[in-house]
Protein backbone atom coordinates (compact mmCIF):
# COMPACT_ATOMS: atom_id res chain seq x y z
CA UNK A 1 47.60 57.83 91.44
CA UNK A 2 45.96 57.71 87.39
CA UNK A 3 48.58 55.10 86.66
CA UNK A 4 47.02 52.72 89.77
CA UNK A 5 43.70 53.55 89.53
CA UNK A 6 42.29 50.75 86.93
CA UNK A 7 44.45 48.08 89.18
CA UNK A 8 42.86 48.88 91.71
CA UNK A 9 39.45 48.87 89.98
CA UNK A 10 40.60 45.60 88.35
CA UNK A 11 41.19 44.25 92.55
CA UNK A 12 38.54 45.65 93.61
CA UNK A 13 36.35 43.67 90.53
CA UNK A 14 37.96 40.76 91.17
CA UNK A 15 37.67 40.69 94.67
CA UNK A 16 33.63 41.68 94.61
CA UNK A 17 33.97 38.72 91.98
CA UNK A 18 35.60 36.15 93.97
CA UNK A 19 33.37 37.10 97.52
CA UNK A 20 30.51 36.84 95.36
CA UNK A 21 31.30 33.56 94.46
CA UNK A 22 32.61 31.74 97.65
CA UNK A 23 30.13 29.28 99.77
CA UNK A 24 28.19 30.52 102.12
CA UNK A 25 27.39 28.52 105.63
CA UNK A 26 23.88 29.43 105.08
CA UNK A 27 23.93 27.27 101.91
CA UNK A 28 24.68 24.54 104.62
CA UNK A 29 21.56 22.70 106.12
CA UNK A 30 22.19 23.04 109.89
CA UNK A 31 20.01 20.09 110.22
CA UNK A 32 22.31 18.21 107.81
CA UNK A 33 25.19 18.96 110.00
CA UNK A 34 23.34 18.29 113.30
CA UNK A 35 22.35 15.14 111.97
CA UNK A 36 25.79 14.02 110.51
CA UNK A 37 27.72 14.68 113.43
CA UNK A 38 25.02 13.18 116.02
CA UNK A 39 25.57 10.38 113.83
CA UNK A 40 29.32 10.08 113.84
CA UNK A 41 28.90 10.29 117.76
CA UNK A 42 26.61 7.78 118.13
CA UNK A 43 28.34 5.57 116.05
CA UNK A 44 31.49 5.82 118.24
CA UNK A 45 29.91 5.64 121.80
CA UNK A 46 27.93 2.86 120.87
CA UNK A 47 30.97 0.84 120.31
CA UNK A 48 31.84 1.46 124.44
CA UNK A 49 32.14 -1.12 125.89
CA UNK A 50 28.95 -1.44 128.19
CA UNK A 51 26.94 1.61 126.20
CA UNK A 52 24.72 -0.23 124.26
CA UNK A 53 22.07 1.29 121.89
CA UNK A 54 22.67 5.04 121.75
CA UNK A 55 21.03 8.06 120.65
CA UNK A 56 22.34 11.75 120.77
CA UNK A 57 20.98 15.11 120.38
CA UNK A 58 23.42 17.81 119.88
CA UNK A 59 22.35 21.51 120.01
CA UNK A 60 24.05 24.59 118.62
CA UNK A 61 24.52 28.10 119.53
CA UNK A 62 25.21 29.59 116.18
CA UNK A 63 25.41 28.23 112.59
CA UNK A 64 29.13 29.19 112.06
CA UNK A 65 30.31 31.41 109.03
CA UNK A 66 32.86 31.73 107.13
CA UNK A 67 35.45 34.20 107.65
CA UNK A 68 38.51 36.37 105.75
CA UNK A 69 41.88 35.12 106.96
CA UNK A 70 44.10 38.01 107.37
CA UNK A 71 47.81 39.10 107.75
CA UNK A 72 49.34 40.78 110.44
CA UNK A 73 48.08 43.91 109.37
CA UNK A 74 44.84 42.82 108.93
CA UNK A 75 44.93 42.94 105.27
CA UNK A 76 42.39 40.17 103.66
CA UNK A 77 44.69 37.14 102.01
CA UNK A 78 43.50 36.09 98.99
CA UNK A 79 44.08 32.76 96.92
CA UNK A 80 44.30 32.45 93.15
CA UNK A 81 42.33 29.44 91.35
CA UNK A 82 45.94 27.56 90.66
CA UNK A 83 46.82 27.58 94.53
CA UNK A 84 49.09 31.15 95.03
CA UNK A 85 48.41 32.96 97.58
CA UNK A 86 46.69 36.48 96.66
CA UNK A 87 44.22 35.41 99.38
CA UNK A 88 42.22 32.74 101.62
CA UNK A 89 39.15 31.91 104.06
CA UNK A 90 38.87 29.68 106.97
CA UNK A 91 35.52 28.45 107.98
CA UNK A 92 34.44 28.62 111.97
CA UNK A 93 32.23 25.67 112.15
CA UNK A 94 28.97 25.96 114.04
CA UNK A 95 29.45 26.24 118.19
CA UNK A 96 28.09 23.32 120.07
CA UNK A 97 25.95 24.97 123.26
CA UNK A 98 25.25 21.35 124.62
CA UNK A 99 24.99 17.25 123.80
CA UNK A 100 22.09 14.73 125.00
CA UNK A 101 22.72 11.14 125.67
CA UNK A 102 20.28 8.66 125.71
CA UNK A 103 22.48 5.38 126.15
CA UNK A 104 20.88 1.84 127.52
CA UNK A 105 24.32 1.46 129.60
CA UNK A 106 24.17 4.62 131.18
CA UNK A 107 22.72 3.37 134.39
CA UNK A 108 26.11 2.22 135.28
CA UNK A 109 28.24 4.94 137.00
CA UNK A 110 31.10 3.59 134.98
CA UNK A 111 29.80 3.44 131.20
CA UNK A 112 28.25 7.45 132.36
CA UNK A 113 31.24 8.73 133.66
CA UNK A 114 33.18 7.36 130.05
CA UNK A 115 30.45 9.39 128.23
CA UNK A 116 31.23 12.07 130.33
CA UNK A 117 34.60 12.19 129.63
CA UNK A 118 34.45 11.56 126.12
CA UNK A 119 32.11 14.70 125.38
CA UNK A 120 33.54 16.42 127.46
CA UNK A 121 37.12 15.89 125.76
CA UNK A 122 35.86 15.66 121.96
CA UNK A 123 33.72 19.00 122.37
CA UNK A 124 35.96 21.02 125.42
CA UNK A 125 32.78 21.93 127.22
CA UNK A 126 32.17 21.74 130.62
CA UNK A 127 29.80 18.79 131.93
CA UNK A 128 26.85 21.05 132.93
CA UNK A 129 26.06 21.27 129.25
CA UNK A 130 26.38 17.63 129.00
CA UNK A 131 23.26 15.35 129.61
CA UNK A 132 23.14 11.77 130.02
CA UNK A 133 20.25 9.64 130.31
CA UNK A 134 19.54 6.05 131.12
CA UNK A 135 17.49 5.23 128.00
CA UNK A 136 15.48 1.85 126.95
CA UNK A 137 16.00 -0.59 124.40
CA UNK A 138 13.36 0.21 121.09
CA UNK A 139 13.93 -3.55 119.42
């Protein structure tokens, strides 16, 4: 047990070391992500055919966080600077809880039931947390 003792201070150091310095979600602006990906979705269902001008709101239920992978013992895994794996975390990005839709084209059953479908696919939520809304042009 003496001869393991300072390796195992030396992990333990190393480890407090390498926690200490991983990113943190929290360093993360969630309105920078809200923003970004409301972007990225507007950008693609305003090139449906029929959409027109978009906007989209997209609301979260938690800001994600970034978590320990583990074996299957449940022992932490742990990655060295050059690659080798002594260890490694995955990142859980932040949970959508629902997506607004204000689209020009969305009085036509047709160009709503697409959105539908798209959010619906791209987030795997069902369409009561899905809102779509016949909007106006602002030019």
């Amino acid at each position: 047990m003496h001869n393991k003792l300072p390796i195992i201070i030396i992990f333990i150091g190393l480890l407090l070391f390498g926690v200490g310095s991983l990113p943190s979600c929290k360093e993360k602006e969630p309105k920078e992500i809200v923003h970004s990906e409301a972007q990225s979705l507007e950008a693609v269902l305003s090139r449906v055919e029929g959409v027109g001008e978009v906007f989209v709101w997209i609301s979260y239920e938690d800001q994600g966080e970034i978590v320990p992978l583990t074996d299957a013992d449940g022992n932490a895994v742990i990655l060295r600077g050059d690659g080798e794996k002594i260890g490694a975390l995955k990142e859980k990005s932040p949970t959508v809880g629902g997506v607004l839709i204000v689209a020009e084209g969305a009085g036509d059953s047709r160009v709503r039931a697409e959105l539908m479908t798209s959010v619906r696919a791209l987030y795997g939520m069902n369409s009561d947390r899905i809102c779509i809304l016949k909007g106006k042009s602002v030019k």
